[in-house]
PDB file of N, CA and C in Angstrom:
ATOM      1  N   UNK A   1      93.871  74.590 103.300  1.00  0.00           N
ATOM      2  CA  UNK A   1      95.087  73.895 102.952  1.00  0.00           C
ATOM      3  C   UNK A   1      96.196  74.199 103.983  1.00  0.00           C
ATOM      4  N   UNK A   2      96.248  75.403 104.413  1.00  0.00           N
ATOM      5  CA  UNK A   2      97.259  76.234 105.649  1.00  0.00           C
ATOM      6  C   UNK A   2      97.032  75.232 106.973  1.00  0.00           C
ATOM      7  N   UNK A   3      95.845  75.670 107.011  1.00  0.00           N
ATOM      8  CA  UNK A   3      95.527  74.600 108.270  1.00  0.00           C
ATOM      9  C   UNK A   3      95.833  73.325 108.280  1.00  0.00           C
ATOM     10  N   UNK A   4      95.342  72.682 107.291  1.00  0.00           N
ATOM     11  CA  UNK A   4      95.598  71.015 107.248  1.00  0.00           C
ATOM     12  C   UNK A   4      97.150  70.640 107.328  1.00  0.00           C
ATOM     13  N   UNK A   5      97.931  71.455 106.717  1.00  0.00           N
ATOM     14  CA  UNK A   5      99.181  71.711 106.618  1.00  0.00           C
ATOM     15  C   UNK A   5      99.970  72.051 108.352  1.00  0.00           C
ATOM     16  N   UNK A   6      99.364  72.608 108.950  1.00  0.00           N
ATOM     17  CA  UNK A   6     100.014  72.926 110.111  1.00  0.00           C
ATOM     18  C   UNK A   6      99.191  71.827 111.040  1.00  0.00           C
ATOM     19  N   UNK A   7      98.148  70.958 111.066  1.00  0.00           N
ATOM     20  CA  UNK A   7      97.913  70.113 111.391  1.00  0.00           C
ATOM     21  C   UNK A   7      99.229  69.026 111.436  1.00  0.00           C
ATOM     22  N   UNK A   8      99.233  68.920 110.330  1.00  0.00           N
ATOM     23  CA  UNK A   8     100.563  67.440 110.042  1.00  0.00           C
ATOM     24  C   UNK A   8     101.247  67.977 110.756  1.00  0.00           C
ATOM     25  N   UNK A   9     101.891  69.260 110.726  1.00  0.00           N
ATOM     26  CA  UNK A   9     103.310  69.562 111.408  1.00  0.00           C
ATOM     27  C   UNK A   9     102.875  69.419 112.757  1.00  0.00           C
ATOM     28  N   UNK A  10     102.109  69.832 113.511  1.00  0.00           N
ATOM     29  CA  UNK A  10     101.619  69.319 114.945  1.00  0.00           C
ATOM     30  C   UNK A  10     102.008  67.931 115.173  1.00  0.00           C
ATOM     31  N   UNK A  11     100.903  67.306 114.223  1.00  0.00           N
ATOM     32  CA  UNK A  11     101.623  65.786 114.500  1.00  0.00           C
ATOM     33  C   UNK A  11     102.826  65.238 114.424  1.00  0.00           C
ATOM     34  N   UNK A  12     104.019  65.963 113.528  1.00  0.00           N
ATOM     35  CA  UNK A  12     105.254  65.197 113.372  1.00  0.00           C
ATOM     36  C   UNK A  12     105.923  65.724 114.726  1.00  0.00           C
ATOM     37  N   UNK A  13     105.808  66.708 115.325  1.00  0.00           N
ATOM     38  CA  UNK A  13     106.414  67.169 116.156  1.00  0.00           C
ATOM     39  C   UNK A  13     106.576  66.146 117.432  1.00  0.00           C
ATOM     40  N   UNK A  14     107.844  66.253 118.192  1.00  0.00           N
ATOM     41  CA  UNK A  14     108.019  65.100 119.129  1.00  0.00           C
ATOM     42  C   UNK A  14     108.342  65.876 120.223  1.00  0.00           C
ATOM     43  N   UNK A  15     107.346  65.266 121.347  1.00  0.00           N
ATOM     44  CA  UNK A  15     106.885  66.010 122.997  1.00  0.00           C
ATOM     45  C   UNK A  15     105.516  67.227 122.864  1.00  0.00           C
ATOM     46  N   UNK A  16     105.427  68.354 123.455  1.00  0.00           N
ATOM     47  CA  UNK A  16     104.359  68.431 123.276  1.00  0.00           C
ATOM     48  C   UNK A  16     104.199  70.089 122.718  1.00  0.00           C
ATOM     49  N   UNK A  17     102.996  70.057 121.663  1.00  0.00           N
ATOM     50  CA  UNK A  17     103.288  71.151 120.370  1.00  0.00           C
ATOM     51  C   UNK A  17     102.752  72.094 121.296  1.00  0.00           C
ATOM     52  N   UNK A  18     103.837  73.004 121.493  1.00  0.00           N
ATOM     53  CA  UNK A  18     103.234  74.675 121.430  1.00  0.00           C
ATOM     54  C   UNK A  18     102.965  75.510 120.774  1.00  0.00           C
ATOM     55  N   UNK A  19     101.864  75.929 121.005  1.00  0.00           N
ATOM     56  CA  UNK A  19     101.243  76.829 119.875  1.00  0.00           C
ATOM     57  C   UNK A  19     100.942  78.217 120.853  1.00  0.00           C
ATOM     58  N   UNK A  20     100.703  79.464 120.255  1.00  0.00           N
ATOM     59  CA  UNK A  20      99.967  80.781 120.739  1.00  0.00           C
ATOM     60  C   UNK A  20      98.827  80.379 121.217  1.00  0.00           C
ATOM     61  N   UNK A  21      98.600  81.191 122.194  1.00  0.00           N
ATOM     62  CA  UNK A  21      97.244  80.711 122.797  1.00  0.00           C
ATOM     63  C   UNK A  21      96.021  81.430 121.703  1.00  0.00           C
ATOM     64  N   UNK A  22      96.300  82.176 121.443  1.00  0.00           N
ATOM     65  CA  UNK A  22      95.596  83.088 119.970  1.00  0.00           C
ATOM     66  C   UNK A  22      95.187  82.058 119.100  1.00  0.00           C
ATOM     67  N   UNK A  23      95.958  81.648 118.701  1.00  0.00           N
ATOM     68  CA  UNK A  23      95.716  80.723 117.254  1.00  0.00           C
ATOM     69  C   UNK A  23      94.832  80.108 116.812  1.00  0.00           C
ATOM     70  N   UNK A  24      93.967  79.799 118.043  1.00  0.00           N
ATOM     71  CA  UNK A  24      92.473  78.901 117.917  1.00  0.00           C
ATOM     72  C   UNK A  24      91.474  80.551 117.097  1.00  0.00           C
ATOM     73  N   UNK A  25      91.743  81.481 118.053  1.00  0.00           N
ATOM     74  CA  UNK A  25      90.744  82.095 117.864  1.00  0.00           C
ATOM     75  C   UNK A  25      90.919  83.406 116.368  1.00  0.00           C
ATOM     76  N   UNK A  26      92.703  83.254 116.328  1.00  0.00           N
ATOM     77  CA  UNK A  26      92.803  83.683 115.085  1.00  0.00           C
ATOM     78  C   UNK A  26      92.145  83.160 113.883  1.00  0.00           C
ATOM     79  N   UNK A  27      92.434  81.706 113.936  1.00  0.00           N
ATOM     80  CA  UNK A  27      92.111  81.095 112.549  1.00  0.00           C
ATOM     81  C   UNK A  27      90.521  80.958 112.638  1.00  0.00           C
ATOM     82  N   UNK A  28      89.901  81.260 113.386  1.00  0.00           N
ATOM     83  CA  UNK A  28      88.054  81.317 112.902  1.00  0.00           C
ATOM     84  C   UNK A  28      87.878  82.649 112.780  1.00  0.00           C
ATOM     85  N   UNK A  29      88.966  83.958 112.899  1.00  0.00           N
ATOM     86  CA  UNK A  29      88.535  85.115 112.757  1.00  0.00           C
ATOM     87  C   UNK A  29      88.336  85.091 111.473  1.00  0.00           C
ATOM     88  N   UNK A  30      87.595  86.129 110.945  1.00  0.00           N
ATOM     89  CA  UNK A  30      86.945  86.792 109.586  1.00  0.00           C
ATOM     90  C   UNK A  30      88.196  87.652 109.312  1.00  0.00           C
ATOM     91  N   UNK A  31      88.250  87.627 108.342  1.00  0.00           N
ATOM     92  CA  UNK A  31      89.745  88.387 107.860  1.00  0.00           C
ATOM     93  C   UNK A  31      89.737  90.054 107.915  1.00  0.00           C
ATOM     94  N   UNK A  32      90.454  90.910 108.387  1.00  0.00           N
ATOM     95  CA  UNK A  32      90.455  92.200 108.845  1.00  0.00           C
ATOM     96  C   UNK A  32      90.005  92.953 107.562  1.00  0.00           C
ATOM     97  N   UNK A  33      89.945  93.471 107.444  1.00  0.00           N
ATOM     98  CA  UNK A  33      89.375  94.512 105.646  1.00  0.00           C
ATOM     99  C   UNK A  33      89.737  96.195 105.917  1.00  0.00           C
ATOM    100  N   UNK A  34      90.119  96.460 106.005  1.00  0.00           N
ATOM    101  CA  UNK A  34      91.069  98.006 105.671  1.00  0.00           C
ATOM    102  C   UNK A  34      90.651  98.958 104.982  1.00  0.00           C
ATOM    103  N   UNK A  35      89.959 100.128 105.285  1.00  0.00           N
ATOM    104  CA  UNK A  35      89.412 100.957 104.344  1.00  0.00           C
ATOM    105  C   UNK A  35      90.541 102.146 104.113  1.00  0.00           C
ATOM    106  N   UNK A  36      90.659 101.993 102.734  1.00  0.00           N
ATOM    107  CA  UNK A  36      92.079 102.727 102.122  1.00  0.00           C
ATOM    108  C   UNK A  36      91.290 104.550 102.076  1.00  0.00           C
ATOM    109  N   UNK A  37      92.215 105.250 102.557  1.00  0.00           N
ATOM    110  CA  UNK A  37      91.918 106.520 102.993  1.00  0.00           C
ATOM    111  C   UNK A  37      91.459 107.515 100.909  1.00  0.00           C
ATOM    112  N   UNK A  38      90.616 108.110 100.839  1.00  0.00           N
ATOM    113  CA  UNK A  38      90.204 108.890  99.719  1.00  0.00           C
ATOM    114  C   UNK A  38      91.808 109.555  99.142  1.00  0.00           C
ATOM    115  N   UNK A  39      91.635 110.039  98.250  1.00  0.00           N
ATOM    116  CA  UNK A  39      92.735 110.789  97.712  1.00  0.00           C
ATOM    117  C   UNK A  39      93.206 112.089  98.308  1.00  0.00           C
ATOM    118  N   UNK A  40      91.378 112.680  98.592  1.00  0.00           N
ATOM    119  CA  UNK A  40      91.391 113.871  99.752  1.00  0.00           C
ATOM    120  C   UNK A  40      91.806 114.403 100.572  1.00  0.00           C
ATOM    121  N   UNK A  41      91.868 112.836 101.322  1.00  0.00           N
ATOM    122  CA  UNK A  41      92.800 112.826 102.691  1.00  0.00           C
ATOM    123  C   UNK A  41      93.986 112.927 102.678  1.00  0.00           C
ATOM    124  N   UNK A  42      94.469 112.188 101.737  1.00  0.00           N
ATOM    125  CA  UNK A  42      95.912 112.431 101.972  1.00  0.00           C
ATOM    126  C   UNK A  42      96.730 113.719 101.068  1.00  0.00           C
ATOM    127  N   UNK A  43      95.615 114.520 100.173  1.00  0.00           N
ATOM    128  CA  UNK A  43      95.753 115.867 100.088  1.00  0.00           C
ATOM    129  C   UNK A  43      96.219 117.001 101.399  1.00  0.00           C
ATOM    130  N   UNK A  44      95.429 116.630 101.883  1.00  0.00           N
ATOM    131  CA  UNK A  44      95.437 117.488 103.809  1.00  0.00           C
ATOM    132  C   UNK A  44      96.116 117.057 104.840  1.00  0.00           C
ATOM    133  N   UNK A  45      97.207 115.989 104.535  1.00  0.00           N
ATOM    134  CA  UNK A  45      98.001 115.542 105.284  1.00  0.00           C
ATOM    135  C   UNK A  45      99.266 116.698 105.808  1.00  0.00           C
ATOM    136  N   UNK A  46      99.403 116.851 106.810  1.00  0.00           N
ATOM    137  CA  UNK A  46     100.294 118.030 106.920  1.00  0.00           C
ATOM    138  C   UNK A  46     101.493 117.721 106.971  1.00  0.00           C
ATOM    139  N   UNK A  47     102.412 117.772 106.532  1.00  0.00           N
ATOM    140  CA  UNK A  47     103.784 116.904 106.223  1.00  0.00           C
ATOM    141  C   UNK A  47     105.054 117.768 107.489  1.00  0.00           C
ATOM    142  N   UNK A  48     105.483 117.124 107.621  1.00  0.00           N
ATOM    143  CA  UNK A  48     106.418 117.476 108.953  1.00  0.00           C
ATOM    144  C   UNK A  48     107.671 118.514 108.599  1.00  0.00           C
ATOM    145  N   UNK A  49     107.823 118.718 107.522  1.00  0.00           N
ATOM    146  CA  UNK A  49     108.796 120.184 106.883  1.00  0.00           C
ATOM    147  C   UNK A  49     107.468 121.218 106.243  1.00  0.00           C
ATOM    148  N   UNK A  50     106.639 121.107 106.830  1.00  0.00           N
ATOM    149  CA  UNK A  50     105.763 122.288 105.863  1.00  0.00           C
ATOM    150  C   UNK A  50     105.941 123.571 107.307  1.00  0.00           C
ATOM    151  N   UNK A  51     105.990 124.611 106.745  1.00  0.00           N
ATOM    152  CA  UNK A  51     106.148 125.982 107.263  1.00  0.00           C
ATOM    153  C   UNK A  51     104.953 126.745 107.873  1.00  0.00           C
ATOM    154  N   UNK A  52     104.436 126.322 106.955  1.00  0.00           N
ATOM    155  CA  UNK A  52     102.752 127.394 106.346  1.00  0.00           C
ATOM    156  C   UNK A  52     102.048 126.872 106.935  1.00  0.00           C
ATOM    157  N   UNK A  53     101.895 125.765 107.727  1.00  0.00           N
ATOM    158  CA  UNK A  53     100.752 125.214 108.354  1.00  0.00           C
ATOM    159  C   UNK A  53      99.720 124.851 107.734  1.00  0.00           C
ATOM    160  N   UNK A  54      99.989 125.091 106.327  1.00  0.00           N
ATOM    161  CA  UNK A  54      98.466 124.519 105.529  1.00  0.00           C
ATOM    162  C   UNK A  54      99.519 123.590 104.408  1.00  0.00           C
ATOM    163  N   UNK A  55      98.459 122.205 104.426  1.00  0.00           N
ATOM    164  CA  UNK A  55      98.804 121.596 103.387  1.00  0.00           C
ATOM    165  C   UNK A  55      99.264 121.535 102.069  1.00  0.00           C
ATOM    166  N   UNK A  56     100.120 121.599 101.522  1.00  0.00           N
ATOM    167  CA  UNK A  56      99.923 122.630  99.523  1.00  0.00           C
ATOM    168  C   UNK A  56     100.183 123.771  99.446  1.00  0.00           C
ATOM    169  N   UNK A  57     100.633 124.159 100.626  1.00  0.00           N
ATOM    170  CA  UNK A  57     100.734 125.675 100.453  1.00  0.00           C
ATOM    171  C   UNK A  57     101.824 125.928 101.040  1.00  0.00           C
ATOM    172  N   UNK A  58     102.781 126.635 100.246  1.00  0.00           N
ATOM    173  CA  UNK A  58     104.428 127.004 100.506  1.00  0.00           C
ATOM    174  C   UNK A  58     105.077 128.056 100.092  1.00  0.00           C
ATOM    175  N   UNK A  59     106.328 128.346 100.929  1.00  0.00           N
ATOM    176  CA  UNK A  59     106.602 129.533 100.750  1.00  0.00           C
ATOM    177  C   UNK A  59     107.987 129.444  99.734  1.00  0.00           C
ATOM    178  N   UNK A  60     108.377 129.961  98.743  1.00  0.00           N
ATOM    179  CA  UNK A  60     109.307 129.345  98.012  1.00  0.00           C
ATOM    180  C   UNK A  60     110.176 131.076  97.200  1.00  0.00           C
ATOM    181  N   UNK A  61     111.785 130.632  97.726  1.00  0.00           N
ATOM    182  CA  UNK A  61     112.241 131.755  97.161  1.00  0.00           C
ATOM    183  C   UNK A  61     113.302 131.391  95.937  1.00  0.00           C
ATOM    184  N   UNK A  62     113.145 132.163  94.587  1.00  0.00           N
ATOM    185  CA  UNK A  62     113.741 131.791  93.571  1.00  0.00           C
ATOM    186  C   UNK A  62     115.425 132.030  94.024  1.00  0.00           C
ATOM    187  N   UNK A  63     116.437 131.238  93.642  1.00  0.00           N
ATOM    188  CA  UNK A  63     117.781 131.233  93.977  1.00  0.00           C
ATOM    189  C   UNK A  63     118.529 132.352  93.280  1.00  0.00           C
ATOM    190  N   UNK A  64     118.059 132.624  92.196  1.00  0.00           N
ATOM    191  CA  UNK A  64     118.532 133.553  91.414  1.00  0.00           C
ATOM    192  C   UNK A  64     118.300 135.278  91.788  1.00  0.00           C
ATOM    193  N   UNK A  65     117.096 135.088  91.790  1.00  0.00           N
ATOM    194  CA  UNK A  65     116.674 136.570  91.855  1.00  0.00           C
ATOM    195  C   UNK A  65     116.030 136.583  93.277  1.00  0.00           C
ATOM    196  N   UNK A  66     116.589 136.023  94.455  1.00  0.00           N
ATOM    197  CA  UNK A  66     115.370 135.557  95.505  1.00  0.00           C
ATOM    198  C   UNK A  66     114.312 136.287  95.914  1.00  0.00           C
ATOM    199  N   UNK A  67     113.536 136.378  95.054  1.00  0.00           N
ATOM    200  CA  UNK A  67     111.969 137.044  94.563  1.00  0.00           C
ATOM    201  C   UNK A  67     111.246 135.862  95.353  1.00  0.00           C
ATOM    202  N   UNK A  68     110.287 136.207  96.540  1.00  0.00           N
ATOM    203  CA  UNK A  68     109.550 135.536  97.574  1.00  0.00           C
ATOM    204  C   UNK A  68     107.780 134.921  96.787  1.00  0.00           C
ATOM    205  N   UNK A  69     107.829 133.836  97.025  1.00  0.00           N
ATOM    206  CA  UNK A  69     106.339 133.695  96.512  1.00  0.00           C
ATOM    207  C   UNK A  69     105.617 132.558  97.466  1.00  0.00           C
ATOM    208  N   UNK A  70     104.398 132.895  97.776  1.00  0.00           N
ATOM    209  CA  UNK A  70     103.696 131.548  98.273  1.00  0.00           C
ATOM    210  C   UNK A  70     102.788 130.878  97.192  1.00  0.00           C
ATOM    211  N   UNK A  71     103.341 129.429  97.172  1.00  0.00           N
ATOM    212  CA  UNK A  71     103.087 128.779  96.269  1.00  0.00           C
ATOM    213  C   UNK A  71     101.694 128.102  96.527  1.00  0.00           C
ATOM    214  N   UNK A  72     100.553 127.761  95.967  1.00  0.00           N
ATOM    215  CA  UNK A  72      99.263 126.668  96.139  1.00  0.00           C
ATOM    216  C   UNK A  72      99.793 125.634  95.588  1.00  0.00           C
ATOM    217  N   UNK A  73      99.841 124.433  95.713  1.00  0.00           N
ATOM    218  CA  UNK A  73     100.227 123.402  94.701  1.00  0.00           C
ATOM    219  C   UNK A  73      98.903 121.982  94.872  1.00  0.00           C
ATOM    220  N   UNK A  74      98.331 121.503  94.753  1.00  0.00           N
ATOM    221  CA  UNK A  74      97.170 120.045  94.282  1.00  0.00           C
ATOM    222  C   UNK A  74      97.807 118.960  93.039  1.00  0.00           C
ATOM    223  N   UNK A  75      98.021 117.980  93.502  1.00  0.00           N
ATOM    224  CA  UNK A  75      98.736 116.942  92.866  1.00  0.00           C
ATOM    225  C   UNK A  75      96.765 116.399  92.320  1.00  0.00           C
ATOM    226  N   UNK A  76      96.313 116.381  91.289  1.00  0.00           N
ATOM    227  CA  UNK A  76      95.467 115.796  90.970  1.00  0.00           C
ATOM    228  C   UNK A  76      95.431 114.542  90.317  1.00  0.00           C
ATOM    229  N   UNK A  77      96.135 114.165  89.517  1.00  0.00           N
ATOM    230  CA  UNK A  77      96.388 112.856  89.023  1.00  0.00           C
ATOM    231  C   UNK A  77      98.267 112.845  88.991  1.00  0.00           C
ATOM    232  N   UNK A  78      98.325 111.639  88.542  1.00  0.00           N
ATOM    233  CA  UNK A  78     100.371 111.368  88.616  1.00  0.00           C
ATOM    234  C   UNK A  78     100.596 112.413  87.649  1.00  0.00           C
ATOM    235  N   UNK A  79      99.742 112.480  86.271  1.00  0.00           N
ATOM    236  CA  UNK A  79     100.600 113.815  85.234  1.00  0.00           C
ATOM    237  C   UNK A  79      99.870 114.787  85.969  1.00  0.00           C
ATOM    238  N   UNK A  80      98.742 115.516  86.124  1.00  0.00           N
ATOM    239  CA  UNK A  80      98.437 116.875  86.093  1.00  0.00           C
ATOM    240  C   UNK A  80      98.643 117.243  87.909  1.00  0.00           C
ATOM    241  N   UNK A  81      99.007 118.560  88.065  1.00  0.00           N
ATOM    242  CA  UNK A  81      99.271 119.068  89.126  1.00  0.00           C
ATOM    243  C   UNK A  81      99.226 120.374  88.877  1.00  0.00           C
ATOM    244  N   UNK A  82      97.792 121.004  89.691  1.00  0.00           N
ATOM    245  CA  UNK A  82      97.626 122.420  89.892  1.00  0.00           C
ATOM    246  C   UNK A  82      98.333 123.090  90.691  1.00  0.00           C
ATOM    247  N   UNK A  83      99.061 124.348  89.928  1.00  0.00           N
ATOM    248  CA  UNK A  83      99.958 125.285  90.951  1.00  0.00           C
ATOM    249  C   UNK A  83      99.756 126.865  90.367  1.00  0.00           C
ATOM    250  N   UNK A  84      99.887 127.229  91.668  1.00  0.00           N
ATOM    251  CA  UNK A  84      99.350 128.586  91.294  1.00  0.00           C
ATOM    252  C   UNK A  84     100.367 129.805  92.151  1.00  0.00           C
ATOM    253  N   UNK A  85     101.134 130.675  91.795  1.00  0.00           N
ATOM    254  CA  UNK A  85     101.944 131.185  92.981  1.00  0.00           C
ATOM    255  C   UNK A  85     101.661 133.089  93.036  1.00  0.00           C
ATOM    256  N   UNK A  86     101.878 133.245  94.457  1.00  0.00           N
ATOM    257  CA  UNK A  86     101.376 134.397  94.689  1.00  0.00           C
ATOM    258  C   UNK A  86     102.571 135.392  95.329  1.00  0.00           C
ATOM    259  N   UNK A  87     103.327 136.752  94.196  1.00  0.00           N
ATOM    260  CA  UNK A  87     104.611 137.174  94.567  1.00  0.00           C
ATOM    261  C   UNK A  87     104.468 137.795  96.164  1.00  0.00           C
ATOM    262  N   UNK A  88     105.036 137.711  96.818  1.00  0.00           N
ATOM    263  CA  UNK A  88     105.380 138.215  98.074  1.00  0.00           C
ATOM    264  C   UNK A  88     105.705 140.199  97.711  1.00  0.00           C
ATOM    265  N   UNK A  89     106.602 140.487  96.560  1.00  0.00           N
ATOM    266  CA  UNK A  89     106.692 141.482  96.587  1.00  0.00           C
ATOM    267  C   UNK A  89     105.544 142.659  95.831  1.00  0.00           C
ATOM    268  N   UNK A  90     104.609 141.688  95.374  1.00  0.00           N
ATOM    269  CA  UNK A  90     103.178 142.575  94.469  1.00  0.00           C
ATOM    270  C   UNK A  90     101.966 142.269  95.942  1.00  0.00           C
ATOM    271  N   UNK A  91     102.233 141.376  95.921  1.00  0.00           N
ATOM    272  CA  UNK A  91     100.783 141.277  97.156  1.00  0.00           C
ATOM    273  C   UNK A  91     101.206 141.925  98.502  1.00  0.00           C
ATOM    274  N   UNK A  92     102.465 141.941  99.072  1.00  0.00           N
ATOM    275  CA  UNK A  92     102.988 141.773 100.615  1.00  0.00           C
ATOM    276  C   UNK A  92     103.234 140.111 101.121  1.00  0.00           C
ATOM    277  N   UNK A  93     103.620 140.197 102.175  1.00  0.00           N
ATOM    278  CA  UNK A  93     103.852 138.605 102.606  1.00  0.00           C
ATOM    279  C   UNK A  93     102.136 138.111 102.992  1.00  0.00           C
ATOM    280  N   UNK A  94     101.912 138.472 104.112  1.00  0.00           N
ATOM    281  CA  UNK A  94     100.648 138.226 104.652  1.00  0.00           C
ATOM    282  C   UNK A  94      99.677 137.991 103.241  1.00  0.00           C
ATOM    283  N   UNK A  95      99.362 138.894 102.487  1.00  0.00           N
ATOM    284  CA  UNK A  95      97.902 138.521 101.516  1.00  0.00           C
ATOM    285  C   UNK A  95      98.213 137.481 100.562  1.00  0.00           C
ATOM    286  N   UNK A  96      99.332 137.511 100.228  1.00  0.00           N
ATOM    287  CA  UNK A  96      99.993 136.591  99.101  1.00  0.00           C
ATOM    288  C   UNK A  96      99.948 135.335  99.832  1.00  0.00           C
ATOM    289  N   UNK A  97     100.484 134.765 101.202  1.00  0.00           N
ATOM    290  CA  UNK A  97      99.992 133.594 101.871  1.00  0.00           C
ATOM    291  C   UNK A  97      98.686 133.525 101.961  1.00  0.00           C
ATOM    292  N   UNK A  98      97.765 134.423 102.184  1.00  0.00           N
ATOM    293  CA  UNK A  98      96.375 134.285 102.129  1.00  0.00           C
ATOM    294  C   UNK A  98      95.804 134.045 100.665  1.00  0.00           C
ATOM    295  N   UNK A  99      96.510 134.522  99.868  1.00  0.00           N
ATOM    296  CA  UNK A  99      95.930 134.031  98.616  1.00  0.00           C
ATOM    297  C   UNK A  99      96.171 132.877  98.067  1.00  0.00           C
ATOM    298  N   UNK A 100      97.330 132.031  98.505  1.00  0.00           N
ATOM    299  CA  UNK A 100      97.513 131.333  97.958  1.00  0.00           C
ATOM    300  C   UNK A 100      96.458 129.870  99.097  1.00  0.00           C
ATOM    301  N   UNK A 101      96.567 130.269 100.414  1.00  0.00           N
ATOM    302  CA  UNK A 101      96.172 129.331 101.186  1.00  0.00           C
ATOM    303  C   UNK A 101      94.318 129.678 100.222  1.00  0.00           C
ATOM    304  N   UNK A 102      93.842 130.541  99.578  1.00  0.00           N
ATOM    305  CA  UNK A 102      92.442 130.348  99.299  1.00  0.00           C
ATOM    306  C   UNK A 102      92.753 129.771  98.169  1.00  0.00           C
ATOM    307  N   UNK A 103      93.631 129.688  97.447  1.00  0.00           N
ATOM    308  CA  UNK A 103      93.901 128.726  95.911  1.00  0.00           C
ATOM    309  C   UNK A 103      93.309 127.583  96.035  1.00  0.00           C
ATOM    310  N   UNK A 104      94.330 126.892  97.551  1.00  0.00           N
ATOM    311  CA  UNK A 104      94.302 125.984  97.124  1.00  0.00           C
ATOM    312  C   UNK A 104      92.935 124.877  98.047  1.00  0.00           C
ATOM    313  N   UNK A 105      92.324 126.280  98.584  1.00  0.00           N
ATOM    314  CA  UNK A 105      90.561 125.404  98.958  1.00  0.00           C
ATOM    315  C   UNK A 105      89.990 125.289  97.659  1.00  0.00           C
ATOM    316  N   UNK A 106      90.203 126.132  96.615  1.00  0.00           N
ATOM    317  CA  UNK A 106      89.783 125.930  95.416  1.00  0.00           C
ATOM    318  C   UNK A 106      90.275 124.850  94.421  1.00  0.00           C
ATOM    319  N   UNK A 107      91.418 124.149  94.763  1.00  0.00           N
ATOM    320  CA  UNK A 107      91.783 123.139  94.103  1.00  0.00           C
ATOM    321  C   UNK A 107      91.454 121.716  94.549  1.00  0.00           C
ATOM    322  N   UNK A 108      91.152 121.860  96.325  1.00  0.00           N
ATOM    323  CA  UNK A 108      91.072 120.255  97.008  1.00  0.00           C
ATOM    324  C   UNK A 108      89.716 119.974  96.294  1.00  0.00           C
ATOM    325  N   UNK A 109      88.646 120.718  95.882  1.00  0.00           N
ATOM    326  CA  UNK A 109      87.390 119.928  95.527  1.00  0.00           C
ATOM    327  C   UNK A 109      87.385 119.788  94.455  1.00  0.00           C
ATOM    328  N   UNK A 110      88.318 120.141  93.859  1.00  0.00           N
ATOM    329  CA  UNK A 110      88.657 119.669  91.716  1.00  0.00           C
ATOM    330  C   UNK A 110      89.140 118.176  92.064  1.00  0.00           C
ATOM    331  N   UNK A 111      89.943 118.179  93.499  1.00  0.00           N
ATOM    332  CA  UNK A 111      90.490 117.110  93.474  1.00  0.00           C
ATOM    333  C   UNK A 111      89.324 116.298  93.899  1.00  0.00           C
ATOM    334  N   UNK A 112      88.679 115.847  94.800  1.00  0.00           N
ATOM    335  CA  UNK A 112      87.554 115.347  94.892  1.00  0.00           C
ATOM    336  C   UNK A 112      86.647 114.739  93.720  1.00  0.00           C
ATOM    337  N   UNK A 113      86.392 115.837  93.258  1.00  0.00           N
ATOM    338  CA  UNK A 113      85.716 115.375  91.725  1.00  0.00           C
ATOM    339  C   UNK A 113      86.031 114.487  91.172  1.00  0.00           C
ATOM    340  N   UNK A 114      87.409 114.720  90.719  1.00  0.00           N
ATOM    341  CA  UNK A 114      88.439 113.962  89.690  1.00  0.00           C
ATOM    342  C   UNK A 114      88.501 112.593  89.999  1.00  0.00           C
ATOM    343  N   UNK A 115      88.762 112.338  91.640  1.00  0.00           N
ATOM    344  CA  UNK A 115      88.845 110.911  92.307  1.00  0.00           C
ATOM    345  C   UNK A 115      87.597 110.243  92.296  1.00  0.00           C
ATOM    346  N   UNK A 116      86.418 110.993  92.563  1.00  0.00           N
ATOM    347  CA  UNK A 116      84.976 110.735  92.295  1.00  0.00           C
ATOM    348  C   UNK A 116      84.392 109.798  90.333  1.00  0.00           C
ATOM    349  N   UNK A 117      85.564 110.580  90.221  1.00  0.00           N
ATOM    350  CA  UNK A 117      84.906 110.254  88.256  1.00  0.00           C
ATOM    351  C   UNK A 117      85.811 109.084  87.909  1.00  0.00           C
ATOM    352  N   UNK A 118      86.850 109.071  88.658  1.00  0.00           N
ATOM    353  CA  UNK A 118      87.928 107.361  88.638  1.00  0.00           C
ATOM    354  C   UNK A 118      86.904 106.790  89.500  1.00  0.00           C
ATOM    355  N   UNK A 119      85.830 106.244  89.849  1.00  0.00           N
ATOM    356  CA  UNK A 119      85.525 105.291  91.106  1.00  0.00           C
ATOM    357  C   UNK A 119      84.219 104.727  90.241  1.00  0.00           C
ATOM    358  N   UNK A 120      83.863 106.084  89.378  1.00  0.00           N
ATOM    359  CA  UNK A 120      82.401 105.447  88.544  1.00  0.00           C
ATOM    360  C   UNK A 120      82.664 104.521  87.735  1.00  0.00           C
TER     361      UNK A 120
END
């Protein structure tokens, strides 16, 4: 219908129709198809204010009592979101980032699952 439609307009046009030189070979193309990235992926996306160098995993100090913690966090569905935080002053800095960066290898394949059991 697009086509037949831009046909006429060719014809009403007065002197001579320019078109893209593309256009022939656009309109017999097969239409592009886009494979939308897993949930996974964009779990491990490294976001451009993250500190920690690992995805989900942050360093966060309470305002009140500024008591240091590295946080794991996994967004698994829009309501549920796994978080798990590890005190800076019971662990040290170093193990408490290490613990929390192993949290949250333990949470990306819950996430996996979960996206796996929406697809069946």
């Amino acid at each position: 219908m697009a086509i037949a439609e831009r046909a006429r307009q060719l014809m009403q046009m007065a002197g001579l129709p320019l078109t893209h030189p593309a256009e022939p070979s656009l309109r017999e193309a097969p239409a592009a198809t886009h494979e939308l990235p897993l949930p996974f992926d964009a779990a491990t996306w490294l976001r451009s204010n993250n500190v920690s160098g690992i995805a989900g995993v942050q360093r966060r100090v309470n305002a009140t009592t500024l008591a240091a913690t590295w946080l794991a966090q996994t967004r698994i569905f829009a309501t549920l979101t796994l978080r798990r935080s590890f005190s800076v002053q019971r662990y040290g800095e170093a193990e408490s980032r290490a613990l929390a960066i192993a949290e949250r290898a333990v949470h990306l394949p819950l996430k996996c699952d979960a996206a796996a059991a929406l697809v069946k």
